[in-house]
Protein backbone atom coordinates (compact mmCIF):
# COMPACT_ATOMS: atom_id res chain seq x y z
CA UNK A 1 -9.64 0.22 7.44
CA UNK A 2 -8.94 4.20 6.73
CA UNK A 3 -5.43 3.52 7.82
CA UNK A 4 -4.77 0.81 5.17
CA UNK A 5 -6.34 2.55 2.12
CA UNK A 6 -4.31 5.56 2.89
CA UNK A 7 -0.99 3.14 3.08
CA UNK A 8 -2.32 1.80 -0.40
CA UNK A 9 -3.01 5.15 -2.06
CA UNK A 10 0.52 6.33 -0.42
CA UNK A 11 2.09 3.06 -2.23
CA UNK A 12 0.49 3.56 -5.95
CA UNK A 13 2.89 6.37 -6.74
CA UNK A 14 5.89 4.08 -8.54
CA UNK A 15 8.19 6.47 -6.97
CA UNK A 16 7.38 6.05 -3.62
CA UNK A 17 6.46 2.08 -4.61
CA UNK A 18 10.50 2.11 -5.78
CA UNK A 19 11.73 3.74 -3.10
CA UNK A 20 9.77 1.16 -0.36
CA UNK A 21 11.71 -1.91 -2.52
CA UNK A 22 15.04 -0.41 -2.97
CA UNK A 23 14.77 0.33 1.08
CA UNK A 24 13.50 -3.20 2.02
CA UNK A 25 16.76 -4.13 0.65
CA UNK A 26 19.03 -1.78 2.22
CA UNK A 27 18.84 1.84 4.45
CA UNK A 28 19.85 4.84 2.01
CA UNK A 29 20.16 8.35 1.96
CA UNK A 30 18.41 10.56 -0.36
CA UNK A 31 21.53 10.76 -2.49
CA UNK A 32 21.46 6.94 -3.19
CA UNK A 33 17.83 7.02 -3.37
CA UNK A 34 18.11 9.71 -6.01
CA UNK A 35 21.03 8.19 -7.88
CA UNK A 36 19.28 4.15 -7.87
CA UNK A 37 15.72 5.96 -9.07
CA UNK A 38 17.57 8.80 -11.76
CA UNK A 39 15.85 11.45 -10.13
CA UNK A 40 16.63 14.59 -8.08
CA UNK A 41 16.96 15.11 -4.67
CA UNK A 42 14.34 17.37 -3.97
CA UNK A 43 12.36 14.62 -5.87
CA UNK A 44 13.41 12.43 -3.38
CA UNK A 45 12.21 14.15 -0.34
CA UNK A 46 9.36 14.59 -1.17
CA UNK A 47 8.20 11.38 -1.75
CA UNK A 48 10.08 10.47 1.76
CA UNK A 49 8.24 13.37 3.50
CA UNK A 50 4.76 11.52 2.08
CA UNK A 51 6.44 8.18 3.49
CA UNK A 52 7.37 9.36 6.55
CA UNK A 53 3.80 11.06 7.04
CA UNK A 54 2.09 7.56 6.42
CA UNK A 55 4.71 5.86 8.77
CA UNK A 56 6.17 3.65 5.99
CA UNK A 57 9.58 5.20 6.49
CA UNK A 58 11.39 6.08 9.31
CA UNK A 59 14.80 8.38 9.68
CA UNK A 60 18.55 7.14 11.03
CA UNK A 61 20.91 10.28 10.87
CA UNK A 62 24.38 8.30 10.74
CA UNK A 63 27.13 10.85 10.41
CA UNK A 64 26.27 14.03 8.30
CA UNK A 65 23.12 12.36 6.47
CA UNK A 66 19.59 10.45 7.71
CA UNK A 67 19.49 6.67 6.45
CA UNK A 68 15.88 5.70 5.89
CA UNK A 69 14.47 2.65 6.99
CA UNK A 70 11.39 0.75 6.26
CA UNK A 71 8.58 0.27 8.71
CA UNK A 72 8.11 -3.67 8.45
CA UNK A 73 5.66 -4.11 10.98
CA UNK A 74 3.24 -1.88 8.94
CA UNK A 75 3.66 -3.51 5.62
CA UNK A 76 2.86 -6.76 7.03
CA UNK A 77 0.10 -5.38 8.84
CA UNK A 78 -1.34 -4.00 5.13
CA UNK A 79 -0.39 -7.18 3.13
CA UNK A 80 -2.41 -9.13 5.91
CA UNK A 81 -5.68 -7.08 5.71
CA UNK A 82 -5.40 -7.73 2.11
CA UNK A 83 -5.04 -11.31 2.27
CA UNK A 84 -7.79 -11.23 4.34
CA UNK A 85 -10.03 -9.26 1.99
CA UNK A 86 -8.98 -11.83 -0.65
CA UNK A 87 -9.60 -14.76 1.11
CA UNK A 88 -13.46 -13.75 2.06
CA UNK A 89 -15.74 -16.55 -0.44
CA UNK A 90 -18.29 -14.48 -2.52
CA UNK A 91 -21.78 -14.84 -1.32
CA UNK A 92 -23.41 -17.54 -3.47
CA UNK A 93 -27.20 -17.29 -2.95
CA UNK A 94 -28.84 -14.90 -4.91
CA UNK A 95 -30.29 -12.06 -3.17
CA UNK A 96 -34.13 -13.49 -4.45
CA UNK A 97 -33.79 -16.74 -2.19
CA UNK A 98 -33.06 -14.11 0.83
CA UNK A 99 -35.12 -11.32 0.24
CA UNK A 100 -37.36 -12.47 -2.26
CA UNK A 101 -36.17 -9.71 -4.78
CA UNK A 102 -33.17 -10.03 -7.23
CA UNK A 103 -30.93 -7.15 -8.24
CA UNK A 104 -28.07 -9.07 -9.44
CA UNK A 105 -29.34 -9.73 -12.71
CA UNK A 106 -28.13 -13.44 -12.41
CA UNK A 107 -31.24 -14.46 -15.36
CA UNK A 108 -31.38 -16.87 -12.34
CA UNK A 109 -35.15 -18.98 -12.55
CA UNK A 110 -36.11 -17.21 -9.18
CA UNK A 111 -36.05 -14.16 -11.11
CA UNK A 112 -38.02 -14.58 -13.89
């Protein structure tokens, strides 16, 4: 579970949330990253040192640059734990009918 909050908390920075969406849709350098997001290189490289780190991104040199890629696998792997989480039901009963003591402060008539 570690693993996927620290994929989430990588992923709430919009940069690095832009650069994952520009990359599912095609492999750049850090000079297209920086000239699709209007920010500088170093900016860039940063936020695909953090990337890489996590394992979101992963490195292609072609030529005289590195193409970055998207890890897939691991963004599916995420999007299903959340899914997951989502799709639990809430517990119904109040707590009373289990443990004979209420703390949700439902104003249910087992608690009065």
């Amino acid at each position: 579970m570690e693993q996927y909050y620290e994929v989430l908390k990588t992923l709430s920075d919009e940069s690095r949330f832009k650069i994952i969406t520009i990359l599912l849709k095609q492999d750049l350098c850090v000079g297209g990253l920086a000239k699709q997001l209007d920010i500088s290189k170093p900016a860039v490289s940063q936020h695909l040192q953090t990337l890489r780190k996590m394992g979101l991104v992963t490195g292609e040199k072609r030529g005289y640059f590195t193409h970055y890629i998207v890890n897939r696998a691991l963004l599916t792997q995420v999007g299903e734990k959340l899914i997951e989480i989502a799709s639990k039901q809430p517990d119904q009963g109040c707590l009373r009918e289990k443990t004979g003591e209420c703390s949700c402060q439902c104003q249910c008539t087992s608690n009065k």
